[in-house]
N, C-alpha and C. Protein backbone atom coordinates (compact mmCIF):
# COMPACT_ATOMS: atom_id res chain seq x y z
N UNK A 1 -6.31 -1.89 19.46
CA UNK A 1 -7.04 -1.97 18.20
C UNK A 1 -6.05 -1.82 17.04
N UNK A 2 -6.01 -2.79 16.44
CA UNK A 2 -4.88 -2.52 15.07
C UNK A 2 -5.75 -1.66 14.00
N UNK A 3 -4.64 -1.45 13.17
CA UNK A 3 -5.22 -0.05 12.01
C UNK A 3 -5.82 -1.05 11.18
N UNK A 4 -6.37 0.10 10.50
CA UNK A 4 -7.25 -0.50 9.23
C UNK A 4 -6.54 0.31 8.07
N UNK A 5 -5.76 -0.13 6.82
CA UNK A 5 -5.05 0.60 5.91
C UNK A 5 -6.14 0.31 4.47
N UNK A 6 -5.51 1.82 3.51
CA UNK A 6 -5.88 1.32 2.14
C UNK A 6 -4.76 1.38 1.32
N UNK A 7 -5.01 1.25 0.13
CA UNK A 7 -4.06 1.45 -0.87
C UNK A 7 -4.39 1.13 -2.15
N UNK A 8 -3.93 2.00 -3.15
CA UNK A 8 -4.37 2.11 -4.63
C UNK A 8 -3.36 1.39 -5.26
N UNK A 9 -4.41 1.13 -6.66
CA UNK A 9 -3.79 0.16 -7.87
C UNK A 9 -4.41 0.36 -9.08
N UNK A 10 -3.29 0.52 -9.80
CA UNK A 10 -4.18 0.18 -11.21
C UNK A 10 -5.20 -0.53 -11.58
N UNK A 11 -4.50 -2.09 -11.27
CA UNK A 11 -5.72 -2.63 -11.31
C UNK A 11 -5.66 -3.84 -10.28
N UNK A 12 -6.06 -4.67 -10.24
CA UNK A 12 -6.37 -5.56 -8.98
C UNK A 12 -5.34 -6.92 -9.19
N UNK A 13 -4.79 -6.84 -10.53
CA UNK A 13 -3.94 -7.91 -10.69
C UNK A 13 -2.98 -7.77 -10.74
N UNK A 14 -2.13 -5.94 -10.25
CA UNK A 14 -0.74 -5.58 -9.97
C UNK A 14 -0.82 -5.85 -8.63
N UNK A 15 -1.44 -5.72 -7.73
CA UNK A 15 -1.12 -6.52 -6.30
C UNK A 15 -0.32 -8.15 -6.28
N UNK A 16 0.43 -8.27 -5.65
CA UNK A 16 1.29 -8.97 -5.61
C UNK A 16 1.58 -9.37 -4.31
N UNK A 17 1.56 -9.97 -3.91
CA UNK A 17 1.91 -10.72 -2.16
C UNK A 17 3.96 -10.68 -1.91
N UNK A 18 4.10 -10.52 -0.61
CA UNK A 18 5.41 -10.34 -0.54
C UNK A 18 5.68 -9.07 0.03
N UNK A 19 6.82 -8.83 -0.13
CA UNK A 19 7.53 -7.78 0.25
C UNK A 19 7.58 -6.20 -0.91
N UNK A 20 6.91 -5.09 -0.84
CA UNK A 20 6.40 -4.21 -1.55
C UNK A 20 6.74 -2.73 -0.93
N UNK A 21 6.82 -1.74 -1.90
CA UNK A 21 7.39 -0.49 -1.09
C UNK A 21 6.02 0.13 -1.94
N UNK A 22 4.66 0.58 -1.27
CA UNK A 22 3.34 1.28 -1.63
C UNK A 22 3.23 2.46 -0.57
N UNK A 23 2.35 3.02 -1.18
CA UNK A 23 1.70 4.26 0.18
C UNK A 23 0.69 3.56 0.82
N UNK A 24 0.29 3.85 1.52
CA UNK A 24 -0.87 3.43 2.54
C UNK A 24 -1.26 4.52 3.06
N UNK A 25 -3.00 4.34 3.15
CA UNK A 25 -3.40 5.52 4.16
C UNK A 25 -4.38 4.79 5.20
N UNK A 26 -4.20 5.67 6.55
CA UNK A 26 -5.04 4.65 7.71
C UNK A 26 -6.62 5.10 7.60
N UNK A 27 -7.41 4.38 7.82
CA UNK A 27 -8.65 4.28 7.42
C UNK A 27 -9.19 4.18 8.92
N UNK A 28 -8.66 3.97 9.43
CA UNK A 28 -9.20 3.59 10.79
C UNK A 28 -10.06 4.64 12.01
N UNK A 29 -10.71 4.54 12.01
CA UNK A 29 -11.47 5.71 12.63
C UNK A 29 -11.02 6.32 14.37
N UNK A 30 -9.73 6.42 13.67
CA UNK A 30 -9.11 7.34 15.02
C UNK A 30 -8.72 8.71 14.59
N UNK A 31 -7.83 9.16 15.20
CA UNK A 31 -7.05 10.73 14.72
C UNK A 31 -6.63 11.02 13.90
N UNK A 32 -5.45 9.88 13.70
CA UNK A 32 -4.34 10.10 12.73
C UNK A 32 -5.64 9.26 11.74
N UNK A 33 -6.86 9.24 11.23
CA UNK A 33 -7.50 8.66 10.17
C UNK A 33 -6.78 9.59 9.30
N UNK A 34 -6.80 9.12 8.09
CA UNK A 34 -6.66 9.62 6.71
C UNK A 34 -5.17 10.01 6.43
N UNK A 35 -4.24 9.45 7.60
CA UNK A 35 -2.97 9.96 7.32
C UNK A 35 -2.10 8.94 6.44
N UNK A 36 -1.22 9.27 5.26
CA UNK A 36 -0.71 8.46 4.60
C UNK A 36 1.21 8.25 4.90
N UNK A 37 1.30 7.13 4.30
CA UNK A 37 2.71 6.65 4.81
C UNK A 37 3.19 5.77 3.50
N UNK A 38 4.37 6.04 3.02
CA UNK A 38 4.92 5.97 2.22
C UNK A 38 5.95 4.61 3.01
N UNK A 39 5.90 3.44 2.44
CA UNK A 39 6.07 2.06 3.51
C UNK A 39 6.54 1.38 2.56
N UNK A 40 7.71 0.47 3.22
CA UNK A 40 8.21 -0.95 2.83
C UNK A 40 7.18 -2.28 3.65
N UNK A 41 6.48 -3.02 3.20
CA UNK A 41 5.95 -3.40 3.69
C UNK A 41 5.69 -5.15 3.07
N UNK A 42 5.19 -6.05 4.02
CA UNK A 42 5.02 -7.41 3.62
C UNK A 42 3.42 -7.31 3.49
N UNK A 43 2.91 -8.32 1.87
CA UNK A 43 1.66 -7.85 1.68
C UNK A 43 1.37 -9.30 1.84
N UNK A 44 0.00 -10.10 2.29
CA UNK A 44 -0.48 -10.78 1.98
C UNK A 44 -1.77 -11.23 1.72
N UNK A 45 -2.56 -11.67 1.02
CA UNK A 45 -3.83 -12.04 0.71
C UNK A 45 -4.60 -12.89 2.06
N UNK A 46 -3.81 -13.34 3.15
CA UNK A 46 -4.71 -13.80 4.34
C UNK A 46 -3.50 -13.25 5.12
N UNK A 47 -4.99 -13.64 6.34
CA UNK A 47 -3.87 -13.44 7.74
C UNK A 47 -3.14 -14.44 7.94
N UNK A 48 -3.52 -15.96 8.06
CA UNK A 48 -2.60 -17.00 8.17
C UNK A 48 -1.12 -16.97 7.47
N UNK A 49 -1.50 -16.14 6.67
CA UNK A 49 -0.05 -16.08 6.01
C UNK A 49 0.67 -14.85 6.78
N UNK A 50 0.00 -14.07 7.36
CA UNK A 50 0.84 -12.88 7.70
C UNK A 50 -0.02 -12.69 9.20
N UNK A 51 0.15 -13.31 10.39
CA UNK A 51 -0.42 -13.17 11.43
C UNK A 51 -0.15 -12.08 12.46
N UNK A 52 0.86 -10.92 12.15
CA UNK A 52 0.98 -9.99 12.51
C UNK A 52 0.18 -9.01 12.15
N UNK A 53 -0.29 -9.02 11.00
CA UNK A 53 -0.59 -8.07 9.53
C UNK A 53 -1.82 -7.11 10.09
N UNK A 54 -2.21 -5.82 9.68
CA UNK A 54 -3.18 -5.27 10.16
C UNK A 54 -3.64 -5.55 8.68
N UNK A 55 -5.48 -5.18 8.33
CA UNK A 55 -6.31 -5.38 7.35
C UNK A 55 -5.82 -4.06 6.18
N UNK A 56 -5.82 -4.60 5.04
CA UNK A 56 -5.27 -3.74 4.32
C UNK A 56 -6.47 -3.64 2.88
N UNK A 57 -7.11 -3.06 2.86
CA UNK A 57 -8.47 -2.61 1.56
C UNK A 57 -7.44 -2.17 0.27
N UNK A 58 -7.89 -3.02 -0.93
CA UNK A 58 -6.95 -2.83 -2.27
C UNK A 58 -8.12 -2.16 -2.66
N UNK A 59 -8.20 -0.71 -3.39
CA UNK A 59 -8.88 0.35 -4.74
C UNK A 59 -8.61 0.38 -5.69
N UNK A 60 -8.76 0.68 -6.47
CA UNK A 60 -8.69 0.70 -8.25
C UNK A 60 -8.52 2.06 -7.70
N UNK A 61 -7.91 2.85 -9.25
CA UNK A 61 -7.46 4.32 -9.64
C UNK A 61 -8.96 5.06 -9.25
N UNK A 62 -10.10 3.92 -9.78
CA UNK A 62 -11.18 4.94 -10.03
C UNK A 62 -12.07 4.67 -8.48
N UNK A 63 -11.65 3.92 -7.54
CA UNK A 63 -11.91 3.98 -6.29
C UNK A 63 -12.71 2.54 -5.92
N UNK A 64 -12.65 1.92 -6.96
CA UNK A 64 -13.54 0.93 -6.29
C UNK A 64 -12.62 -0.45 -5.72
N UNK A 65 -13.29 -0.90 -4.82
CA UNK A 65 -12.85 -1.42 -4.21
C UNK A 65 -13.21 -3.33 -4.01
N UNK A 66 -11.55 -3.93 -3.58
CA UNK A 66 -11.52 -5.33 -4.05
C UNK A 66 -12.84 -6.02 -2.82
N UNK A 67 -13.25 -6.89 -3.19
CA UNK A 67 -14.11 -7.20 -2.19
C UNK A 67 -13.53 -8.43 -1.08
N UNK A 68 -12.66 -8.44 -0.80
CA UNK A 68 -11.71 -9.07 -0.02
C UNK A 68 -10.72 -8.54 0.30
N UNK A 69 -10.64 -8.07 1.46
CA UNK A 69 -9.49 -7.56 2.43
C UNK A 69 -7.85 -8.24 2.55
N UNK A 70 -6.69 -7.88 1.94
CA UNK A 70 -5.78 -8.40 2.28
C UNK A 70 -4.84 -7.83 3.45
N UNK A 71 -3.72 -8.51 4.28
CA UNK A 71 -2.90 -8.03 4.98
C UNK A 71 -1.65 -7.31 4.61
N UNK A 72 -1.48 -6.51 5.68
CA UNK A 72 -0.14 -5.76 5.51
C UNK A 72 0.34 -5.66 6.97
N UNK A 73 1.84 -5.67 6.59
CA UNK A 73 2.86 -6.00 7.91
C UNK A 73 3.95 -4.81 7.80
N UNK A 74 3.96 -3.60 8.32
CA UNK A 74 4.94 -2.50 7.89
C UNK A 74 6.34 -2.97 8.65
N UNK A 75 7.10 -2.86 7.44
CA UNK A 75 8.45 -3.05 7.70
C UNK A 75 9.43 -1.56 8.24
N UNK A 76 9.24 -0.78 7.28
CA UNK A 76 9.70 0.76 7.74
C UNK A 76 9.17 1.65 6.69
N UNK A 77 8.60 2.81 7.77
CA UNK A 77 8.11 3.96 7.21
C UNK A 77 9.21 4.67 6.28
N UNK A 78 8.77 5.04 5.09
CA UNK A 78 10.08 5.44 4.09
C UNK A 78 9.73 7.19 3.82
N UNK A 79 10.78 8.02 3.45
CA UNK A 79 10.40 9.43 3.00
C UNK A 79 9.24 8.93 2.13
N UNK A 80 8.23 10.33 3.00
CA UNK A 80 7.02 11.10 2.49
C UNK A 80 7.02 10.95 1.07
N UNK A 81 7.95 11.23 0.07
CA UNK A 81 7.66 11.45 -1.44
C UNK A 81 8.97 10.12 -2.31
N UNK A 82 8.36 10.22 -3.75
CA UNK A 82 9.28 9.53 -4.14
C UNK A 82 9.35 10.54 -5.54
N UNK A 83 10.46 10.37 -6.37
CA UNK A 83 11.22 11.47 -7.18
C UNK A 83 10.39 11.50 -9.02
N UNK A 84 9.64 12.57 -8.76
CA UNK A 84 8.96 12.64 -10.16
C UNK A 84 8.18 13.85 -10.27
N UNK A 85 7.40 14.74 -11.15
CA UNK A 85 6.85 15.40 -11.63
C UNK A 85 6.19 15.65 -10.78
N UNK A 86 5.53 17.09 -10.28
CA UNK A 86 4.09 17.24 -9.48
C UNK A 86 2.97 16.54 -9.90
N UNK A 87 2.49 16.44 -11.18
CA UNK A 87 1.40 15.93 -12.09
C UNK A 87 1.04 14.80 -11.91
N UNK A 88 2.59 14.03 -11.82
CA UNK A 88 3.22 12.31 -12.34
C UNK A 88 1.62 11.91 -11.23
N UNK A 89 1.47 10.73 -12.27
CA UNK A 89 0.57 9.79 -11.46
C UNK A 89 1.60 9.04 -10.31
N UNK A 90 1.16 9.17 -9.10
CA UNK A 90 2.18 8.14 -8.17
C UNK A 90 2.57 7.07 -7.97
N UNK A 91 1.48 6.24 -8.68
CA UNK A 91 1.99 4.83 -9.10
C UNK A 91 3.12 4.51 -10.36
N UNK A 92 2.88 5.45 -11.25
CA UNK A 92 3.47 5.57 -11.76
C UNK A 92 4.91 5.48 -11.74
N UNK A 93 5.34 6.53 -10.73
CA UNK A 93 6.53 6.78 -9.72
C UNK A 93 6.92 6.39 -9.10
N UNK A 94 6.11 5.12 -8.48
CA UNK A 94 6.89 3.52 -7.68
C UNK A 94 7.10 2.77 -8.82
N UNK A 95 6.10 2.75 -9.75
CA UNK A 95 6.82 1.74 -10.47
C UNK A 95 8.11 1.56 -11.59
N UNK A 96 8.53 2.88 -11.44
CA UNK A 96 9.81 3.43 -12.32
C UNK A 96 10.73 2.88 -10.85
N UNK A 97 10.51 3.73 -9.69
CA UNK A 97 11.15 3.16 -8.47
C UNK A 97 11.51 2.06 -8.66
N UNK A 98 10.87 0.76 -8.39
CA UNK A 98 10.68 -0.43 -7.97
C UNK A 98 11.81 -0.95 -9.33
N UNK A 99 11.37 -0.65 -10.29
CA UNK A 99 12.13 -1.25 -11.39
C UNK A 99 13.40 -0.80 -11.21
N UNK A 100 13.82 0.84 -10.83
CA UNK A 100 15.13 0.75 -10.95
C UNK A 100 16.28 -0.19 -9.48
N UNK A 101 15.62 -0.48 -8.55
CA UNK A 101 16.40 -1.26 -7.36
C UNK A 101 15.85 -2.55 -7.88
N UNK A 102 15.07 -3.28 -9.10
CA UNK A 102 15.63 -4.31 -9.16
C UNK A 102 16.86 -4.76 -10.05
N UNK A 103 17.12 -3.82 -10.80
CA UNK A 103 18.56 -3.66 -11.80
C UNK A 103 19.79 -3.87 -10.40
């Protein structure tokens, strides 16, 4: 049985297809449910495009959710945290990330 993942967004039009470093948490109604993973990962909007991919549910900040399921393909599990404030919103904190490895 492949996992079932989620993952948060501002908003539904910062999702981006490709290659992405997000958290994910498994949704999937086993053990490890609700456990999160801090991932390099290939995202795509179908499976045909990503036929490995387990189902991946996009949320808004305020929880709601896209009504179309996209894929995700984990490349490697990355450290638990990334470098910012206790407070810091966490998206926030990838996206300072993300910007500084594209310099």
């Amino acid at each position: 049985m492949a996992n079932e993942w989620q993952t948060f967004v501002k908003r539904f039009d910062d999702m981006k297809e490709g290659e992405q470093e997000i958290f994910i948490k498994n949704i999937t109604a086993v053990q490890s449910k609700y456990d999160t993973k801090h991932v390099r990962a290939r995202l795509a909007k179908s499976g045909k495009t990503l036929p490995k991919g387990e189902v991946l549910w996009i949320r808004s900040e305020s929880g709601a959710r896209h009504p179309e399921p996209w894929c995700v393909e984990i490349l490697e599990v990355l450290p638990e945290w990334v470098s910012g404030k206790p407070w810091e919103n966490v998206l926030d904190a990838l996206d300072r990330l993300s910007q500084g490895s594209r310099k």
